[in-house]
N, C-alpha and C. Protein backbone atom coordinates (compact mmCIF):
# COMPACT_ATOMS: atom_id res chain seq x y z
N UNK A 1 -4.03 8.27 -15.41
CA UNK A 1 -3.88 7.45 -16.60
C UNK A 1 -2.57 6.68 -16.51
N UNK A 2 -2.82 5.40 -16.88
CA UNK A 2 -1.72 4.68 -16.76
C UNK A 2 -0.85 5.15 -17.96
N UNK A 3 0.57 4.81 -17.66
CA UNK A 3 1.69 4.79 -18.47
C UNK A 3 1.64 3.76 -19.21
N UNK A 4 1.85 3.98 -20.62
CA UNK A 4 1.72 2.13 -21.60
C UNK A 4 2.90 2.39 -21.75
N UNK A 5 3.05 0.92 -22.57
CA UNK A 5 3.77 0.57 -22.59
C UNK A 5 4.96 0.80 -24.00
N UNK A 6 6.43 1.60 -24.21
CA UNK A 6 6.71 1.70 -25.27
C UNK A 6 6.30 0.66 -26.36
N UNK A 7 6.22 1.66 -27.39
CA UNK A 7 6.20 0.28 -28.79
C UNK A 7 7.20 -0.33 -29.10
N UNK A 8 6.53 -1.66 -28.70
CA UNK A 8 7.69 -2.65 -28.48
C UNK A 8 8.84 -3.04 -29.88
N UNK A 9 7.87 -2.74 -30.78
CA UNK A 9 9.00 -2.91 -32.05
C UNK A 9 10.52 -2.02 -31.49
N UNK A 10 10.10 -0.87 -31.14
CA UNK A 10 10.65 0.46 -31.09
C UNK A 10 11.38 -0.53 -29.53
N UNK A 11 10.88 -0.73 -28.42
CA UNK A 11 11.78 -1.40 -27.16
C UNK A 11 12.69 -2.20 -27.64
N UNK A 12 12.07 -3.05 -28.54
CA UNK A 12 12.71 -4.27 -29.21
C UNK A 12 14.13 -4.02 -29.63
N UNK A 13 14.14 -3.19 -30.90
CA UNK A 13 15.15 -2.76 -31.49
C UNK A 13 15.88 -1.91 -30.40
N UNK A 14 15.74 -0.76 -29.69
CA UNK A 14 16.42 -0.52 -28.54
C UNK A 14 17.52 -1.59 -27.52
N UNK A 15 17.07 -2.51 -27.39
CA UNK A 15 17.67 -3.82 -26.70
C UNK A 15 18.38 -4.43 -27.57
N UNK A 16 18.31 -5.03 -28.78
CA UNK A 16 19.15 -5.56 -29.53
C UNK A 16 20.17 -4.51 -29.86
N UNK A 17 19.28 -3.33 -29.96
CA UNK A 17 21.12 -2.80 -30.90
C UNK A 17 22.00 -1.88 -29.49
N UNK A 18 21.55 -2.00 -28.39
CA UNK A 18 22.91 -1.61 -27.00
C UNK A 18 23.00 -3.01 -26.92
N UNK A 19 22.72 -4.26 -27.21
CA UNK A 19 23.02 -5.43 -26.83
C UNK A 19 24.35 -6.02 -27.86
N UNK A 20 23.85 -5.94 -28.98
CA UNK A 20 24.83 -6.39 -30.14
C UNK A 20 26.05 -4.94 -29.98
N UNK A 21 25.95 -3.68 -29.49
CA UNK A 21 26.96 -3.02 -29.92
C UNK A 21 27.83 -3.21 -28.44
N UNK A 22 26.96 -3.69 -27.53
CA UNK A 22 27.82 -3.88 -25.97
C UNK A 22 27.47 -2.72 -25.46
N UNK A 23 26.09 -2.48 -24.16
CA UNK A 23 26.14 -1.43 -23.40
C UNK A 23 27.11 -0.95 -22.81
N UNK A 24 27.79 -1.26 -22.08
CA UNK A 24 28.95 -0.97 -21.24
C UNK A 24 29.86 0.35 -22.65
N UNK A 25 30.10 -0.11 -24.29
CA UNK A 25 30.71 0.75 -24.91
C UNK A 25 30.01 1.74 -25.36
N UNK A 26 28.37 1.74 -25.02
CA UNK A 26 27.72 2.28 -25.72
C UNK A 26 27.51 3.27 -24.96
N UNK A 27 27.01 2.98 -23.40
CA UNK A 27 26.97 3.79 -22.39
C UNK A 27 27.94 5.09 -21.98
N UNK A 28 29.05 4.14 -22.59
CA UNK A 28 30.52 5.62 -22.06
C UNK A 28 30.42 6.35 -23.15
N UNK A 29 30.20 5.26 -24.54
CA UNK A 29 30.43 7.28 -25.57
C UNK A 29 29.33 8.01 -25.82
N UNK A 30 28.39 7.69 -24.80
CA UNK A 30 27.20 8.81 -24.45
C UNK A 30 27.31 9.50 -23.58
N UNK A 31 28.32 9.06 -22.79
CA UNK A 31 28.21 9.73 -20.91
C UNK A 31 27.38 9.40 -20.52
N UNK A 32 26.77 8.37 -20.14
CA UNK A 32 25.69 8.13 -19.62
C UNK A 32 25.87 6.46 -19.00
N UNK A 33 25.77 6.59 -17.56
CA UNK A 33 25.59 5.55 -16.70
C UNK A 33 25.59 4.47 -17.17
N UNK A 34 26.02 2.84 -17.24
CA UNK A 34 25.68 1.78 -17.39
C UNK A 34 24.38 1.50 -17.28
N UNK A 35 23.83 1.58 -16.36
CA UNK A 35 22.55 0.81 -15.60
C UNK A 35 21.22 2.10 -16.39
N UNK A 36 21.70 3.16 -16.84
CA UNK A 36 20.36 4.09 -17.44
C UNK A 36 20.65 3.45 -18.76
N UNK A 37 21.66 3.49 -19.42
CA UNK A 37 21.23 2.54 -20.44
C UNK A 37 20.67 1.18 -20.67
N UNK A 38 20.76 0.17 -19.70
CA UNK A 38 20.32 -0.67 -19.80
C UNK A 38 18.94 -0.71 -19.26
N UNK A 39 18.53 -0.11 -18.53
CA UNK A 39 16.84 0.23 -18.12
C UNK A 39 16.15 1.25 -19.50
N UNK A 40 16.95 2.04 -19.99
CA UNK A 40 16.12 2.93 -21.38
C UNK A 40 16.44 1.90 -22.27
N UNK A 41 17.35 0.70 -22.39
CA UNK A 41 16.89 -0.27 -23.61
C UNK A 41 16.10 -1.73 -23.17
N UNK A 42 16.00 -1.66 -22.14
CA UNK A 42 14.80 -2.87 -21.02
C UNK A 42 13.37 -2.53 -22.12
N UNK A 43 12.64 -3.43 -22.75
CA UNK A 43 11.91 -3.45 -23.39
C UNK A 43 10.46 -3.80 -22.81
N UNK A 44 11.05 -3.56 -21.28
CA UNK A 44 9.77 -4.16 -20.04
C UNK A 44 9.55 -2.81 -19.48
N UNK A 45 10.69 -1.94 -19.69
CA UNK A 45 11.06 -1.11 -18.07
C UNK A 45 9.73 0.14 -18.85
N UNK A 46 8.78 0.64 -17.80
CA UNK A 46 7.66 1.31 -17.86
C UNK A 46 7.82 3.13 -18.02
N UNK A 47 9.47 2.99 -17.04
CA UNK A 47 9.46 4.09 -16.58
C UNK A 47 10.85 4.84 -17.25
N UNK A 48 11.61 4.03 -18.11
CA UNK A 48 12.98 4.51 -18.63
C UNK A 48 12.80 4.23 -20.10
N UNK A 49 12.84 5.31 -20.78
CA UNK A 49 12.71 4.88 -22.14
C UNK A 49 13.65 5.91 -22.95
N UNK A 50 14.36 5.95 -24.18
CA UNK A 50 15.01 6.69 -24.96
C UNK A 50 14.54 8.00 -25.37
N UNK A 51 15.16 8.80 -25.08
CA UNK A 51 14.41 10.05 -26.06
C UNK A 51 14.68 9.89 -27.46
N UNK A 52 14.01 10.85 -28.02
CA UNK A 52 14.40 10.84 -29.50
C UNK A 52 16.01 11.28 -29.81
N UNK A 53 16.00 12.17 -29.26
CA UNK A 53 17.84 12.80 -29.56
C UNK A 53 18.49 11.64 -28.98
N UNK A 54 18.46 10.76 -27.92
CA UNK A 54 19.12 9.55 -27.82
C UNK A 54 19.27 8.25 -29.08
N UNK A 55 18.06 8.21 -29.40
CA UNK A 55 17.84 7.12 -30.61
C UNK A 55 19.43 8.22 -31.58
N UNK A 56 19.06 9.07 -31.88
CA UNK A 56 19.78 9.52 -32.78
C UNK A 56 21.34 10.06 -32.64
N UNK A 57 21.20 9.76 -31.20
CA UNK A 57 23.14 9.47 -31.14
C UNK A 57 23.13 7.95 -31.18
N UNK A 58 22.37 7.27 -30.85
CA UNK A 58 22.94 5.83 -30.82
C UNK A 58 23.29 5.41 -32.12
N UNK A 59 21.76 6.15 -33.08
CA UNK A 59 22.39 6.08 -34.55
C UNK A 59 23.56 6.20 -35.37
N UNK A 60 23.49 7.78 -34.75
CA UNK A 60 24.56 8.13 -35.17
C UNK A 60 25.97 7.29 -34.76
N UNK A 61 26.42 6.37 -33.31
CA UNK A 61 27.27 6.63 -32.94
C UNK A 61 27.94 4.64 -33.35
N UNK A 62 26.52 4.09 -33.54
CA UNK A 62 26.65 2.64 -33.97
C UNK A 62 26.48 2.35 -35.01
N UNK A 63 25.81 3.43 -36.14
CA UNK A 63 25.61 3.19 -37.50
C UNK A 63 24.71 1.92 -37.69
N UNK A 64 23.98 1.59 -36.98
CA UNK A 64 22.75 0.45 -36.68
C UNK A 64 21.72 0.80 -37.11
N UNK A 65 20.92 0.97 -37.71
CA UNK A 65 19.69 1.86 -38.05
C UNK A 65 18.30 1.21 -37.51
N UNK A 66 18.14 0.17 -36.95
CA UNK A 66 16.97 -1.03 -36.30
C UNK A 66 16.10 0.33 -35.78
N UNK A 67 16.75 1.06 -34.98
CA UNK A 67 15.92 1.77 -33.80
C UNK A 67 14.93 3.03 -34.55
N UNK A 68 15.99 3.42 -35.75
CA UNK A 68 15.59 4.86 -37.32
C UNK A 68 13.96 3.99 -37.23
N UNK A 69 14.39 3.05 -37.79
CA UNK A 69 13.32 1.81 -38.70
C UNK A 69 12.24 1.51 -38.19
N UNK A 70 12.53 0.85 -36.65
CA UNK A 70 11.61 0.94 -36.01
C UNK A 70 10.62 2.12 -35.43
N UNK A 71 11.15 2.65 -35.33
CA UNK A 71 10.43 4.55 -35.55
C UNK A 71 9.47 4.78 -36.54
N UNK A 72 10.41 4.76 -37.55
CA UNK A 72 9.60 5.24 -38.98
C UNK A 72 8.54 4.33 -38.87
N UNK A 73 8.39 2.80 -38.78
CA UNK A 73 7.34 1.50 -39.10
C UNK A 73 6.41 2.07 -37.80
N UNK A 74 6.60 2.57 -36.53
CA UNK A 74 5.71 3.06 -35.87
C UNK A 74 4.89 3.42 -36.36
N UNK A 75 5.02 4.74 -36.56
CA UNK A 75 4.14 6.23 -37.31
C UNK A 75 3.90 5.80 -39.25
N UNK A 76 4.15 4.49 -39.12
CA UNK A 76 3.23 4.00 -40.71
C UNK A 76 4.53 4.59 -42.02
N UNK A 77 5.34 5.12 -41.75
CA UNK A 77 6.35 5.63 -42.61
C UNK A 77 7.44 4.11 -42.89
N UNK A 78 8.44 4.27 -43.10
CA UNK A 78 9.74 3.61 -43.99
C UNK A 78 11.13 4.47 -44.18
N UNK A 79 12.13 3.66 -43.42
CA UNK A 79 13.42 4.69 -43.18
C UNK A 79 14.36 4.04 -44.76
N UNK A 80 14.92 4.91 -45.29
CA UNK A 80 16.32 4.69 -46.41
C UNK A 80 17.20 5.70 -46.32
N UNK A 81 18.11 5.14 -46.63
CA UNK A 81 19.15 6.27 -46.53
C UNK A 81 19.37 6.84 -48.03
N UNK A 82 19.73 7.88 -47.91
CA UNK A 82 19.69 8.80 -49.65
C UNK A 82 21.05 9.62 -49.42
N UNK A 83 21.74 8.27 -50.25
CA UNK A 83 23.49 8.05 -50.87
C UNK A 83 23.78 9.69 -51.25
N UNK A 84 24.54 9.84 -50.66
CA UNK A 84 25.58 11.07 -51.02
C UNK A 84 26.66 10.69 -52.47
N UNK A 85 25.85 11.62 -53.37
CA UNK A 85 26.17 11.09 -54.70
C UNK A 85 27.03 11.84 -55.66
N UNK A 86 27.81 12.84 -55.27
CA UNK A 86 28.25 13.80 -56.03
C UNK A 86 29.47 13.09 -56.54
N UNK A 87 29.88 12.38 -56.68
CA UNK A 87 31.53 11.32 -56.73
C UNK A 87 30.39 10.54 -58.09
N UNK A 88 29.27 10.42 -58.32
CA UNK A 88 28.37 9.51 -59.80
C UNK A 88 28.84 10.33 -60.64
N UNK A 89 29.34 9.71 -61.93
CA UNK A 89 29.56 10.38 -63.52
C UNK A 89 28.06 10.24 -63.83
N UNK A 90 27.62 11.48 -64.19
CA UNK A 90 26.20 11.54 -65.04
C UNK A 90 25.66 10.78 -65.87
N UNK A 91 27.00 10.01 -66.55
CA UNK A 91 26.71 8.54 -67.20
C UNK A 91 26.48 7.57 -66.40
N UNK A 92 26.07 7.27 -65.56
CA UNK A 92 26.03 6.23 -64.79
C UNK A 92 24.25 6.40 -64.42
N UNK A 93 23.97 8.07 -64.78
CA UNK A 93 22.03 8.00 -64.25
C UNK A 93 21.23 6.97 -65.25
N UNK A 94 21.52 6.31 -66.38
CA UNK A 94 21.51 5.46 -66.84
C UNK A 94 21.18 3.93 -65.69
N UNK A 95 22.19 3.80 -65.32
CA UNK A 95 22.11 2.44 -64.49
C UNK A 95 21.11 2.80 -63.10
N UNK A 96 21.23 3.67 -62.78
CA UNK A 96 19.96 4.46 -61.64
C UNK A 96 18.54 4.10 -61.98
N UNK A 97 18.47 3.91 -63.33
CA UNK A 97 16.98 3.36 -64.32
C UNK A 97 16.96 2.61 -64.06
N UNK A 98 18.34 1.37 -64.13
CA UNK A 98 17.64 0.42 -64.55
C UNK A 98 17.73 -0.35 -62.85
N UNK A 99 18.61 -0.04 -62.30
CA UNK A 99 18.15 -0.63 -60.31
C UNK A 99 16.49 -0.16 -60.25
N UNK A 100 15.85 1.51 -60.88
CA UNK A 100 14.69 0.94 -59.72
C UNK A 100 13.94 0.17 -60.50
N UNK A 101 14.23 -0.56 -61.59
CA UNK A 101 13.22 -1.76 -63.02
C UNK A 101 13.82 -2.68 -62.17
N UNK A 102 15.64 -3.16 -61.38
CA UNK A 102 15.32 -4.70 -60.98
C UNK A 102 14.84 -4.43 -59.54
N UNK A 103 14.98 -3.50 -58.86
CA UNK A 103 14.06 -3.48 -57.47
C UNK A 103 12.72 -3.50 -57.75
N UNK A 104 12.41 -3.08 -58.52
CA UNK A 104 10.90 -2.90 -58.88
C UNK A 104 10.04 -4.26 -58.97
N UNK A 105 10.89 -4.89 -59.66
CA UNK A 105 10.77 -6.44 -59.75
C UNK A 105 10.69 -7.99 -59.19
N UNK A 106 12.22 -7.36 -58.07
CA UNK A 106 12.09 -8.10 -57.17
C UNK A 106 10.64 -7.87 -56.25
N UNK A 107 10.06 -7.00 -55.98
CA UNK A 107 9.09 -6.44 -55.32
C UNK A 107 7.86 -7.25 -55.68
N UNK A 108 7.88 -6.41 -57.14
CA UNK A 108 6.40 -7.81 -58.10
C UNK A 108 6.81 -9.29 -58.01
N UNK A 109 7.86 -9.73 -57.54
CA UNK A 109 8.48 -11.34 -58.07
C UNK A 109 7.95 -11.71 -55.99
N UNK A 110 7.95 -10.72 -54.99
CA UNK A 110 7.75 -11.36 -53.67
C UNK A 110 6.25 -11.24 -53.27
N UNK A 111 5.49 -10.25 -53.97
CA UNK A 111 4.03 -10.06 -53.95
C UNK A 111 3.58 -11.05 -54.63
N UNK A 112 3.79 -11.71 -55.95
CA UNK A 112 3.68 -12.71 -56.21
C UNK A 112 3.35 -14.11 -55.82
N UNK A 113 4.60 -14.63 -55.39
CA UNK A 113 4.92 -15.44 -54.79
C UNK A 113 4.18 -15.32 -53.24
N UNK A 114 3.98 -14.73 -52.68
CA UNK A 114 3.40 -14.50 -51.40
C UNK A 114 1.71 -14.33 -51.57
N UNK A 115 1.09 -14.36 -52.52
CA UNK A 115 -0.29 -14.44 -52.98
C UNK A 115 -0.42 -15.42 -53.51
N UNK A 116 0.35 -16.70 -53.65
CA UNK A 116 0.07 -17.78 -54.21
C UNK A 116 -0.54 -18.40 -53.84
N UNK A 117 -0.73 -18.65 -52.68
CA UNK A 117 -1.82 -19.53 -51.86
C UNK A 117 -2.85 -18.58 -51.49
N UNK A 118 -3.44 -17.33 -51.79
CA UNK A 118 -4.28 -16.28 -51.96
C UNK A 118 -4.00 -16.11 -50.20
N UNK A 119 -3.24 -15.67 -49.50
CA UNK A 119 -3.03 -15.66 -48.25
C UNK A 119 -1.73 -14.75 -48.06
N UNK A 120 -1.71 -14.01 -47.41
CA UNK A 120 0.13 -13.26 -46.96
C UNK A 120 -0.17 -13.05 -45.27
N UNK A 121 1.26 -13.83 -45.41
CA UNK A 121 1.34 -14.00 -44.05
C UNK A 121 2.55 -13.18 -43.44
N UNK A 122 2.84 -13.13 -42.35
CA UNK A 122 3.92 -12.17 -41.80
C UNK A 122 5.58 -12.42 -42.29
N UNK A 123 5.67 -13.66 -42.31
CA UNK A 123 6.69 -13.43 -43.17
C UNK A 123 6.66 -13.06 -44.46
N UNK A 124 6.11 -13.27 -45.20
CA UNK A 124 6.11 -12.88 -46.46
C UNK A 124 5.84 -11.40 -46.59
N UNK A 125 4.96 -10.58 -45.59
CA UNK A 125 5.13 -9.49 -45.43
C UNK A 125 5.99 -8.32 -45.41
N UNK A 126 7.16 -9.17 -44.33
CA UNK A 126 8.47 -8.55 -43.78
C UNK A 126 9.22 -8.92 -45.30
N UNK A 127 9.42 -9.93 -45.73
CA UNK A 127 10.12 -9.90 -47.33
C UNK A 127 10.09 -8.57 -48.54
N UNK A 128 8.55 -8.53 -48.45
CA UNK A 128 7.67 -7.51 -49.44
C UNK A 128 8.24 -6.24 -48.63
N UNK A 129 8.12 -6.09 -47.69
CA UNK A 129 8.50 -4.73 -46.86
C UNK A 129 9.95 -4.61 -47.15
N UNK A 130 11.09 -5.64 -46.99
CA UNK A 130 12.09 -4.85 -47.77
C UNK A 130 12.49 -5.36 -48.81
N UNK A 131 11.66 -5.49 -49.88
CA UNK A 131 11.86 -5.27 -50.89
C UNK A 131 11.44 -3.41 -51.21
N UNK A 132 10.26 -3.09 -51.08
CA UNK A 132 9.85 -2.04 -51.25
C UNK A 132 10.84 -1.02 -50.79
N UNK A 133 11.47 -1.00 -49.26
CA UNK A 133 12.11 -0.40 -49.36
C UNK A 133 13.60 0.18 -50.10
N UNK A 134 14.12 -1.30 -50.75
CA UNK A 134 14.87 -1.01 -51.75
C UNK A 134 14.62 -0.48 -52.63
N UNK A 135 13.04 -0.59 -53.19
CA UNK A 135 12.75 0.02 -54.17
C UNK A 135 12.63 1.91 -54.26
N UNK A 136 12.26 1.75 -52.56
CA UNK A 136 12.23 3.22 -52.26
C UNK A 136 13.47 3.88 -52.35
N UNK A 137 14.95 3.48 -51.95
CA UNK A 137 16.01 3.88 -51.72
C UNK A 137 16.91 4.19 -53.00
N UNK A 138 16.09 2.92 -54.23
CA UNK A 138 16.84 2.98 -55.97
C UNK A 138 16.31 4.79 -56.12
N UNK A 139 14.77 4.89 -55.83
CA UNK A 139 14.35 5.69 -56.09
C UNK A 139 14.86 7.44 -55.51
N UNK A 140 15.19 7.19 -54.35
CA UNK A 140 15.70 8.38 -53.72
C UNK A 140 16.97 8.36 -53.96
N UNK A 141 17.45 7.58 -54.75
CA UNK A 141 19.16 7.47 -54.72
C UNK A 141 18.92 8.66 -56.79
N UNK A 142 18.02 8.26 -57.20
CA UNK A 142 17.44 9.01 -58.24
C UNK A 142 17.55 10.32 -58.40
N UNK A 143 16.63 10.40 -57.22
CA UNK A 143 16.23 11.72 -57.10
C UNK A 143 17.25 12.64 -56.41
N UNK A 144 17.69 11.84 -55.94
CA UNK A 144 19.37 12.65 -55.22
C UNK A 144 20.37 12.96 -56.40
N UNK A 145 20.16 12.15 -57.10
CA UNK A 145 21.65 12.13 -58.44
C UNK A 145 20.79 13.64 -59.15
N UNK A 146 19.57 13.38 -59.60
CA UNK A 146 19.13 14.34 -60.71
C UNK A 146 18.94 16.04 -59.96
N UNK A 147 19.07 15.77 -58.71
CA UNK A 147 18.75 17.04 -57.73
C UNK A 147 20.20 17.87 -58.01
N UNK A 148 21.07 16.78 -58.11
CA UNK A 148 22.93 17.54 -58.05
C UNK A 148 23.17 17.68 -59.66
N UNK A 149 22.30 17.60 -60.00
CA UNK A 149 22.93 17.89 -61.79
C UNK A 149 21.77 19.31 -62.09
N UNK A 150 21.04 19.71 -61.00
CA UNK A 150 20.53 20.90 -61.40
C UNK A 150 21.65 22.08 -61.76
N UNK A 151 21.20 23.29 -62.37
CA UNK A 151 22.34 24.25 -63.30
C UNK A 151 21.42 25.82 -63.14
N UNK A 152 21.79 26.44 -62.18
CA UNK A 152 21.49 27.45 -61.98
C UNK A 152 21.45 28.69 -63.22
């Protein structure tokens, strides 16, 4: 059986983000060879590809998240990050309401607009897609605040 080919979203983002962070800096604070990094982020190369614990030092080590994202959009999921919130005054879960009502909105205001010509097309897609995910992130930023005000 032939070897396919990585998912290229997933190659894609691999190449841009050792490209934008500079292989050569990216390569040394991994320990790892110049030339293996640049063949595991080659979005052609058949035979060199990232492991998962790699994606997740690069994450970790560039704070880039393209490669998280592209992962998650693989396997049909959606990456956000869920804000470390213990520094929020409990008065403030108030305004937590009302972000996921204007994310919520912006969301209905790009579905909208992107069904106007009864058609959605890929850009308008990728718009709607992060919108939603903001909407997802108001929401887990929620559920994170009300999780730390639990009282044993």
């Amino acid at each position: 059986m032939a070897k396919a080919l990585p998912n290229l979203d997933i190659a894609e983002a691999a190449h841009q983000v050792a490209q934008d962070y500079g292989v050569r800096e990216l390569a040394a604070l991994m320990a790892m060879p110049q030339s293996t990094l640049y063949n595991k982020a080659n979005p052609n190369d058949l035979n060199a590809q990232l492991t998962a614990a790699e994606v997740v030092v690069i994450t970790s080590l560039t704070r880039d998240y393209r490669l998280i994202e592209a992962l998650c959009r693989s396997v049909g999921g959606a990456f956000f990050m869920v804000p470390k919130l213990g520094h929020v005054a409990d008065a403030e879960l108030l305004s937590l309401f009302g972000k996921i009502a204007i994310e919520e909105g912006h969301m209905h205001q790009s579905i909208a607009k992107a069904f106007e010509d009864g058609r959605l097309k890929q850009d308008e897609f990728k718009t709607i897609s992060v919108d939603l995910n903001h909407l997802h992130s108001a929401v887990a930023e929620l559920g994170a605040r009300l999780e730390g005000m639990i009282v044993d």
